[in-house]
Every structure is written in structure tokens, then in C-alpha cells.
N, C-alpha and C. Protein backbone atom coordinates (compact mmCIF):
# COMPACT_ATOMS: atom_id res chain seq x y z
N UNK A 1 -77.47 -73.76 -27.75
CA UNK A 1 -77.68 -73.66 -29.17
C UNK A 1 -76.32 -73.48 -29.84
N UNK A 2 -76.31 -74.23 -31.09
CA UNK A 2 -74.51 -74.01 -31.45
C UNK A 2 -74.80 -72.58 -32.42
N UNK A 3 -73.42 -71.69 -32.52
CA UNK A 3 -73.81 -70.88 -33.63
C UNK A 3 -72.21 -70.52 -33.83
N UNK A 4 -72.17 -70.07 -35.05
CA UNK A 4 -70.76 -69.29 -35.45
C UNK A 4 -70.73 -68.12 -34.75
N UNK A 5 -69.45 -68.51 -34.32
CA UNK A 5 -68.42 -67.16 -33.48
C UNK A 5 -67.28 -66.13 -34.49
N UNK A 6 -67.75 -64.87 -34.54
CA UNK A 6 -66.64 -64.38 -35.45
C UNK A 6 -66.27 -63.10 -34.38
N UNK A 7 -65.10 -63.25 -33.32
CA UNK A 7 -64.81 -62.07 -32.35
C UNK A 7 -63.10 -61.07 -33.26
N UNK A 8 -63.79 -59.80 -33.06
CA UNK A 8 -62.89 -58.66 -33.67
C UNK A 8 -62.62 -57.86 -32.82
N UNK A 9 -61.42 -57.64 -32.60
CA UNK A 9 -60.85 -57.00 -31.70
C UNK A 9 -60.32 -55.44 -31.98
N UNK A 10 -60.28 -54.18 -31.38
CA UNK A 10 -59.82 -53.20 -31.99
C UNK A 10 -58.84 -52.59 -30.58
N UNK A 11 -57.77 -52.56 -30.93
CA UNK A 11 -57.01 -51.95 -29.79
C UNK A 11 -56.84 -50.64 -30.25
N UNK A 12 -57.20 -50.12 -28.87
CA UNK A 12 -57.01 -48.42 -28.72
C UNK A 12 -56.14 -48.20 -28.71
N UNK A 13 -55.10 -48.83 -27.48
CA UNK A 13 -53.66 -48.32 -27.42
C UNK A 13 -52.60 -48.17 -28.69
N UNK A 14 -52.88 -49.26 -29.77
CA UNK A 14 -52.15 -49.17 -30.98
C UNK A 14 -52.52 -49.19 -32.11
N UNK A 15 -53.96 -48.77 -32.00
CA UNK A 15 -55.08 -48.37 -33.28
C UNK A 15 -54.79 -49.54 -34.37
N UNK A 16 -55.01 -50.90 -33.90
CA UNK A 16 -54.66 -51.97 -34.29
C UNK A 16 -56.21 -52.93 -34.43
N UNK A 17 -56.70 -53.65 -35.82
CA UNK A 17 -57.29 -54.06 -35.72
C UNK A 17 -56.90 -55.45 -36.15
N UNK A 18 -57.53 -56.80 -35.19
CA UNK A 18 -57.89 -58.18 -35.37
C UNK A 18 -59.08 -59.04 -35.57
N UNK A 19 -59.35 -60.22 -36.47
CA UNK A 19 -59.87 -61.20 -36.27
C UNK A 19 -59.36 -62.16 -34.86
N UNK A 20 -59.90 -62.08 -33.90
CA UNK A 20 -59.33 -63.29 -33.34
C UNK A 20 -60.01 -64.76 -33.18
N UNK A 21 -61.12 -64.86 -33.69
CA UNK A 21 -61.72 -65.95 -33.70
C UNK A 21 -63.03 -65.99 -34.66
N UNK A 22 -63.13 -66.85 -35.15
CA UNK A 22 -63.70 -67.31 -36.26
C UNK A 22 -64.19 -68.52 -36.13
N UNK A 23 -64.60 -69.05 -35.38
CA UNK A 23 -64.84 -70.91 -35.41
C UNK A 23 -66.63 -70.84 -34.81
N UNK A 24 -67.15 -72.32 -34.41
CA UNK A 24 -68.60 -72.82 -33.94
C UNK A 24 -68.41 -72.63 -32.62
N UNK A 25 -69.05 -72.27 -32.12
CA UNK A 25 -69.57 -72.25 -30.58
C UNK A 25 -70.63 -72.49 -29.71
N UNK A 26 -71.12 -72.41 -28.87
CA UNK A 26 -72.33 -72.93 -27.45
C UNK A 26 -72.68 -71.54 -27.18
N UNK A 27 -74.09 -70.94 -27.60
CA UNK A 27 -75.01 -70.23 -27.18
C UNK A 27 -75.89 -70.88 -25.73
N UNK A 28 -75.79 -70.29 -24.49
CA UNK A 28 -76.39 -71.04 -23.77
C UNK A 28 -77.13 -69.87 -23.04
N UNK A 29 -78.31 -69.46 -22.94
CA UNK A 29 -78.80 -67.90 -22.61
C UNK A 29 -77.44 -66.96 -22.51
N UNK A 30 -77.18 -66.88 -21.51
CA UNK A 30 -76.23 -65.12 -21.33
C UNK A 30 -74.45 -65.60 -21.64
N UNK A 31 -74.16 -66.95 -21.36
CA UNK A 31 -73.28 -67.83 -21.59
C UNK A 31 -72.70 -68.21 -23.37
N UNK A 32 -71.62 -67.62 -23.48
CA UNK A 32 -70.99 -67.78 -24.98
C UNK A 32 -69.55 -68.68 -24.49
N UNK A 33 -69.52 -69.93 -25.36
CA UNK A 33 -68.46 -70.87 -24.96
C UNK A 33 -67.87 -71.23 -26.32
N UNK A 34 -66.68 -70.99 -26.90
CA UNK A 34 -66.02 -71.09 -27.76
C UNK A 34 -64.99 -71.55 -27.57
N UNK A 35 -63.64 -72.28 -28.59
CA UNK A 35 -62.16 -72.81 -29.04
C UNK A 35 -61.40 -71.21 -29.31
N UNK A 36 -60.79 -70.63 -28.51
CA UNK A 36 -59.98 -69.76 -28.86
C UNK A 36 -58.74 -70.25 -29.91
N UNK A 37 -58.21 -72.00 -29.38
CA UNK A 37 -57.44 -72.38 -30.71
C UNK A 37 -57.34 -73.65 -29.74
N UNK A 38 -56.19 -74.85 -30.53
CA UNK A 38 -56.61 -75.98 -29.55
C UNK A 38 -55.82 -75.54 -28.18
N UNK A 39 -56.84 -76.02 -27.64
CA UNK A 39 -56.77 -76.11 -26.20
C UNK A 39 -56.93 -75.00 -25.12
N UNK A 40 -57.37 -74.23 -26.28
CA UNK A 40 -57.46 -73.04 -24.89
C UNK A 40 -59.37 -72.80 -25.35
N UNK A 41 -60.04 -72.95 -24.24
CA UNK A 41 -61.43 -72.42 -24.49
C UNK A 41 -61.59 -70.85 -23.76
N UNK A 42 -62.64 -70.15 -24.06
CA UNK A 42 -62.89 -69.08 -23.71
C UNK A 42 -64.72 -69.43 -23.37
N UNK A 43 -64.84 -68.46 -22.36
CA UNK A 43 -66.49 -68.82 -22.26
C UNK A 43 -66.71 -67.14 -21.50
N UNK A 44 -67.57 -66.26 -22.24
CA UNK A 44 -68.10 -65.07 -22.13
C UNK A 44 -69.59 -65.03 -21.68
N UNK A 45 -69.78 -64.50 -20.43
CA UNK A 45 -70.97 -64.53 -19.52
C UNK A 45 -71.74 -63.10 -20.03
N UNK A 46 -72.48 -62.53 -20.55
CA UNK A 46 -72.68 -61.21 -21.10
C UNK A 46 -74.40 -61.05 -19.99
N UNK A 47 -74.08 -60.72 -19.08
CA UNK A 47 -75.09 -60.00 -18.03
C UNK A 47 -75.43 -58.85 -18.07
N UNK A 48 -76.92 -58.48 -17.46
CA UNK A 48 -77.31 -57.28 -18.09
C UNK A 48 -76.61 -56.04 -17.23
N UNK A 49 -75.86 -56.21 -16.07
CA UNK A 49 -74.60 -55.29 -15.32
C UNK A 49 -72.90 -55.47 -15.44
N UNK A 50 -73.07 -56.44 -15.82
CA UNK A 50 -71.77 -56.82 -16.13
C UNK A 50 -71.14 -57.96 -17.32
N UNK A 51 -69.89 -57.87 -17.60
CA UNK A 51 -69.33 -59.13 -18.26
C UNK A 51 -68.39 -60.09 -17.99
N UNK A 52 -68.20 -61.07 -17.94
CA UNK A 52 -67.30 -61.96 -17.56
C UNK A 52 -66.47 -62.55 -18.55
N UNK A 53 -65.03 -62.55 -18.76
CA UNK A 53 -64.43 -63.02 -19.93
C UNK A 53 -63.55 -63.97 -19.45
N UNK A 54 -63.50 -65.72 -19.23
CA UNK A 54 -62.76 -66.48 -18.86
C UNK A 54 -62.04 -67.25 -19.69
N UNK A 55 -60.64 -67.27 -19.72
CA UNK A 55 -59.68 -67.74 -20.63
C UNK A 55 -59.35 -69.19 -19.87
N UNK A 56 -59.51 -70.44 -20.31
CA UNK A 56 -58.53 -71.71 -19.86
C UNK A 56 -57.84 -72.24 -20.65
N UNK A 57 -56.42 -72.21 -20.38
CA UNK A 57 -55.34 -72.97 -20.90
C UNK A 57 -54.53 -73.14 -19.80
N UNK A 58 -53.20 -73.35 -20.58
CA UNK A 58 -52.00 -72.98 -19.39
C UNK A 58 -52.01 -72.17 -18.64
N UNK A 59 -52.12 -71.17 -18.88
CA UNK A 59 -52.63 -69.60 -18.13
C UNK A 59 -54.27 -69.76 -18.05
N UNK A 60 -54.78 -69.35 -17.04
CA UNK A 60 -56.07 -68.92 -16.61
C UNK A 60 -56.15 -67.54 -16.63
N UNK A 61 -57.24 -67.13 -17.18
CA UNK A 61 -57.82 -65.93 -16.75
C UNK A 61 -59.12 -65.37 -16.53
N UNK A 62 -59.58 -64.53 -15.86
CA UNK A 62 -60.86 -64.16 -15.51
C UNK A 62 -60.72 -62.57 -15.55
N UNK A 63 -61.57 -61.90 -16.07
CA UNK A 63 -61.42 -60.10 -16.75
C UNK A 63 -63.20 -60.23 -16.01
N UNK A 64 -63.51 -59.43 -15.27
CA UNK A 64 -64.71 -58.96 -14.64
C UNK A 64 -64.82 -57.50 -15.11
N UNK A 65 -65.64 -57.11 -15.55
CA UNK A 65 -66.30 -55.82 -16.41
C UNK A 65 -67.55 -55.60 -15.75
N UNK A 66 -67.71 -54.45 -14.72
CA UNK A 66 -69.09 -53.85 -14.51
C UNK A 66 -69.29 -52.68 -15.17
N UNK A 67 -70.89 -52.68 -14.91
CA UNK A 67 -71.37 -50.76 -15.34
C UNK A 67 -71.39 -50.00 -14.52
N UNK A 68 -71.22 -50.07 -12.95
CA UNK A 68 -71.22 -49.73 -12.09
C UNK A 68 -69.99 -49.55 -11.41
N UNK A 69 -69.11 -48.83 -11.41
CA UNK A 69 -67.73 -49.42 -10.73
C UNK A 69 -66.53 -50.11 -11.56
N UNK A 70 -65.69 -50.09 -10.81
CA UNK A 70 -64.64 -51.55 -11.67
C UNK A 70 -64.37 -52.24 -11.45
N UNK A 71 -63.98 -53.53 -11.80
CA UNK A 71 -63.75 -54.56 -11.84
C UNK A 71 -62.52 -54.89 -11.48
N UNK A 72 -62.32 -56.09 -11.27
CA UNK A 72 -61.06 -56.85 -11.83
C UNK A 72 -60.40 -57.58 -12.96
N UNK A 73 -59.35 -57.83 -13.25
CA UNK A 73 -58.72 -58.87 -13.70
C UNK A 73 -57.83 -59.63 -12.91
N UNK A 74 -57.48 -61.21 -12.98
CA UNK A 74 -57.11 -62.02 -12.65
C UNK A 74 -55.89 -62.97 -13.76
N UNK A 75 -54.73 -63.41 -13.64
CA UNK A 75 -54.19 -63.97 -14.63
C UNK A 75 -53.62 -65.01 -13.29
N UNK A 76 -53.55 -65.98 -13.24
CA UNK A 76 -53.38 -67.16 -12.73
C UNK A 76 -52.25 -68.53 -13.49
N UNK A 77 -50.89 -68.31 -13.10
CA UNK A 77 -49.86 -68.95 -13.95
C UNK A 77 -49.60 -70.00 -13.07
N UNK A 78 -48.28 -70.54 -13.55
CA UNK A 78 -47.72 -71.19 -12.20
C UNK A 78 -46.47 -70.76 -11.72
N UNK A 79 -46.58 -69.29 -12.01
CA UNK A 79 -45.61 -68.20 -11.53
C UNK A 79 -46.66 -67.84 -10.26
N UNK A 80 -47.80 -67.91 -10.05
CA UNK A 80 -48.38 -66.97 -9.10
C UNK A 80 -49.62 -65.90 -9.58
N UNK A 81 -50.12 -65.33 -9.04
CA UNK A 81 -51.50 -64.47 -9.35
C UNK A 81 -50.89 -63.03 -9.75
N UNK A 82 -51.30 -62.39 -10.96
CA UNK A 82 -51.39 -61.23 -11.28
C UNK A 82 -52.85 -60.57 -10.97
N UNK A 83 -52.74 -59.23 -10.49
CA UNK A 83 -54.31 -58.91 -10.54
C UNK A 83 -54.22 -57.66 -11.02
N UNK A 84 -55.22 -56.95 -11.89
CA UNK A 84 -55.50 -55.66 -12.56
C UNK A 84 -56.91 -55.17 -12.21
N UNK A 85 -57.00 -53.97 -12.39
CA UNK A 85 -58.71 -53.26 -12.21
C UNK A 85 -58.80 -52.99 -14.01
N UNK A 86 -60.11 -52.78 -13.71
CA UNK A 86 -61.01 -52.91 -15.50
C UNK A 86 -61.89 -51.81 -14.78
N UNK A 87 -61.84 -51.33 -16.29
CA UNK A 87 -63.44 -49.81 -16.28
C UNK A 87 -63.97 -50.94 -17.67
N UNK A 88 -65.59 -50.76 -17.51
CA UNK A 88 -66.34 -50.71 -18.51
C UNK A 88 -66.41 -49.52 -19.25
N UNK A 89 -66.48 -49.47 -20.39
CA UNK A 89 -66.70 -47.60 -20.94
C UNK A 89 -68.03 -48.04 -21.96
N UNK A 90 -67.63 -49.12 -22.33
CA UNK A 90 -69.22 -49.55 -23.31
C UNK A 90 -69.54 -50.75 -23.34
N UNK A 91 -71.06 -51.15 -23.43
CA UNK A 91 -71.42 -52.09 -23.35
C UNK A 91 -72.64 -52.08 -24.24
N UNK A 92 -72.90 -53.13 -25.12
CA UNK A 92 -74.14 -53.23 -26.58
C UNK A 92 -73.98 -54.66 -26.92
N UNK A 93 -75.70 -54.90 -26.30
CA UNK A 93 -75.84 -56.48 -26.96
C UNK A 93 -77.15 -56.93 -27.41
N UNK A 94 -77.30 -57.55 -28.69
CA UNK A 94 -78.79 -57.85 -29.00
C UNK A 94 -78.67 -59.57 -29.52
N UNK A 95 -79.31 -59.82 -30.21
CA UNK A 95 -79.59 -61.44 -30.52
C UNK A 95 -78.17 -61.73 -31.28
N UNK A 96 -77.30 -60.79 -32.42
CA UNK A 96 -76.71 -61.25 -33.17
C UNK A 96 -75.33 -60.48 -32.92
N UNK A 97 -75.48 -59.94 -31.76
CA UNK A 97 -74.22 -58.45 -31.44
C UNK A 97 -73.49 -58.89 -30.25
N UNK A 98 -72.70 -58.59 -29.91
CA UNK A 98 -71.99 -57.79 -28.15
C UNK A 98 -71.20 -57.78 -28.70
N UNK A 99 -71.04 -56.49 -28.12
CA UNK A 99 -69.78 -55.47 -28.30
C UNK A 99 -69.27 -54.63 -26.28
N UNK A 100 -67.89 -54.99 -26.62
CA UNK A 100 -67.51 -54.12 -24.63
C UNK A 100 -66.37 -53.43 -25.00
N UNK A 101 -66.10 -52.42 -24.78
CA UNK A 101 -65.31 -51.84 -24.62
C UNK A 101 -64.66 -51.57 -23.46
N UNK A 102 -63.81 -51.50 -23.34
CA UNK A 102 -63.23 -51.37 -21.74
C UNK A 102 -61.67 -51.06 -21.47
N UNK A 103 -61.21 -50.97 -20.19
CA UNK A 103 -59.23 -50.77 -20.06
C UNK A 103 -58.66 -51.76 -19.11
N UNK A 104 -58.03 -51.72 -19.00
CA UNK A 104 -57.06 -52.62 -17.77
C UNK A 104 -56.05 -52.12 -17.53
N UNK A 105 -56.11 -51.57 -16.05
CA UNK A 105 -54.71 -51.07 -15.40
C UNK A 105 -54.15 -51.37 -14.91
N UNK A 106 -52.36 -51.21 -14.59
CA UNK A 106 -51.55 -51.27 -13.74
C UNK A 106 -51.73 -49.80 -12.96
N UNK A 107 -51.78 -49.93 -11.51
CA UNK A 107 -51.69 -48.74 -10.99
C UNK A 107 -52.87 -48.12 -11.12
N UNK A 108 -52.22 -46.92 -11.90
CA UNK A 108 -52.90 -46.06 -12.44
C UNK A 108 -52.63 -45.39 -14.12
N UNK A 109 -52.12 -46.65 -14.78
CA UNK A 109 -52.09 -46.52 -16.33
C UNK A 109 -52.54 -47.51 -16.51
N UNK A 110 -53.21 -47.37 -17.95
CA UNK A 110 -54.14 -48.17 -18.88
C UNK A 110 -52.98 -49.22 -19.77
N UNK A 111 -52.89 -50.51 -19.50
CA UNK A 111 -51.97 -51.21 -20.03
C UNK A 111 -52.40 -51.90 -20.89
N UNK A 112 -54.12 -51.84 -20.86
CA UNK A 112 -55.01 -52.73 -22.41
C UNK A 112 -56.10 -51.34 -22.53
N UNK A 113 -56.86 -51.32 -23.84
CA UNK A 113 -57.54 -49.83 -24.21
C UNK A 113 -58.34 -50.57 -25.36
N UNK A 114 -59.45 -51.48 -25.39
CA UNK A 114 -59.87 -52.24 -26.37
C UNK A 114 -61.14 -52.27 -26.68
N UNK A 115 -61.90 -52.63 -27.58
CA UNK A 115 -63.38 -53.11 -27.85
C UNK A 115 -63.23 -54.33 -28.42
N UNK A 116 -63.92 -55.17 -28.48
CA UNK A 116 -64.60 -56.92 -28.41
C UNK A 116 -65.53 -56.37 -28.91
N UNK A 117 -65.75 -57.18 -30.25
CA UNK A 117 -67.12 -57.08 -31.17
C UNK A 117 -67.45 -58.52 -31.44
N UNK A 118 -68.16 -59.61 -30.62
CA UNK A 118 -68.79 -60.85 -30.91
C UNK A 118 -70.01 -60.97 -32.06
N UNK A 119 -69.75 -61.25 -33.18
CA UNK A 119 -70.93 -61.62 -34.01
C UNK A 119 -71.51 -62.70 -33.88
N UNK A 120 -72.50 -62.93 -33.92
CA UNK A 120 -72.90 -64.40 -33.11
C UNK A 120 -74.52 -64.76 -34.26
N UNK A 121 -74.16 -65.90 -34.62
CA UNK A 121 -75.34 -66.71 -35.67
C UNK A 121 -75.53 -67.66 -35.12
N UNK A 122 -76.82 -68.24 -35.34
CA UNK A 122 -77.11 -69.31 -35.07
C UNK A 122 -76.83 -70.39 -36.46
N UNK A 123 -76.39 -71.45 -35.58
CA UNK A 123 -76.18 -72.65 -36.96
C UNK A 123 -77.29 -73.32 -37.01
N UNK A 124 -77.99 -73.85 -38.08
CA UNK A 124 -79.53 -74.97 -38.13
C UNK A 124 -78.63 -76.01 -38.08
């Protein structure tokens, strides 16, 4: 189903808020597939244990978010593989919502501290 994508970003670490996307997108059950800008797509898997956030461009990425445990992250260049662990801390989704909150570490410091707020409409 196509619908408008409006994703807002709020960083913890620098009490910083963004629009980062605003454009039409592919509702496909749990599957959200959007234009982050040209050429880079994003496609967000929103499962009822976990989330999946996959970036393709030049850089690849894959951010795995459970409720259970943590996750990974993945950044994939043609420098070579970076990998990070992810905590879920929140997770809220209904027909027109998802929202995740979550971190990403090096080590054992938090090097991302964010919430993702997807508004999601359907287009006729």
C-alpha cells in the first residue's frame, strides 16, 4: 500500500531534534520501504519482538533492535565491516505510529542515544 512517510528523529546524546524524511513510501504488512534521498533507500521491518532498520547506498547498513536482549549493528563500506551492539529501551506501534527508541555502542559507551518517530498515512 503506498502512504506518506514523515520520520523525526530526536537525539539524546545532543538533545537535538530532526525531520529526516518526508517523502511516499511502500506499506507492505510489517515492512516500511522508503527514498531516504536519491539513491539511498531505507526499508524498516517493525516485528512484534524486534526491529530491523536497513540502509542501501554506498554504505550498507543493518541496525537489529530486540526486546529481549541486544542486538547488533552492522555498517558495511568498502573499507571493511564495522559492528556495534544496540539495546531496545522503547518500542510503540499502531496503524499510523512507530516509534523505537534505542543506543548503539562502542565497547561499553553509548555512541548513538535516539528515538525514530515514523508517521505513516495511507495515500488513496
Amino acid at each position: 500500500m503506498k502512504v506518506s512517510v514523515k520520520l523525526r528523529q530526536h537525539d539524546l546524546l545532543n538533545n537535538e531534534e530532526h525531520v529526516l524524511v518526508d517523502c511516499a513510501g511502500l506499506l507492505n504488512g510489517e515492512r516500511l520501504l522508503y527514498p531516504e534521498s536519491k539513491g539511498i533507500m531505507q526499508t524498516i521491518t517493525f516485528g512484534e519482538d524486534e526491529v530491523i532498520l536497513e540502509r542501501k547506498a554506498d554504505v550498507i547498513s543493518r541496525t537489529e533492535l530486540r526486546k529481549r536482549g541486544r542486538g547488533r549493528s552492522y555498517i558495511d563500506s568498502e573499507y571493511g565491516r564495522l559492528e556495534f551492539e544496540t539495546e531496545l529501551t522503547r518500542y510503540e506501534k499502531n496503524d499510523n505510529f512507530r516509534l523505537v527508541e534505542y543506543r548503539v555502542y562502542a565497547g561499553n559507551e553509548p555512541v548513538l542515544n535516539q528515538i525514530l518517530i515514523w508517521e505513516i498515512e495511507k495515500i488513496s
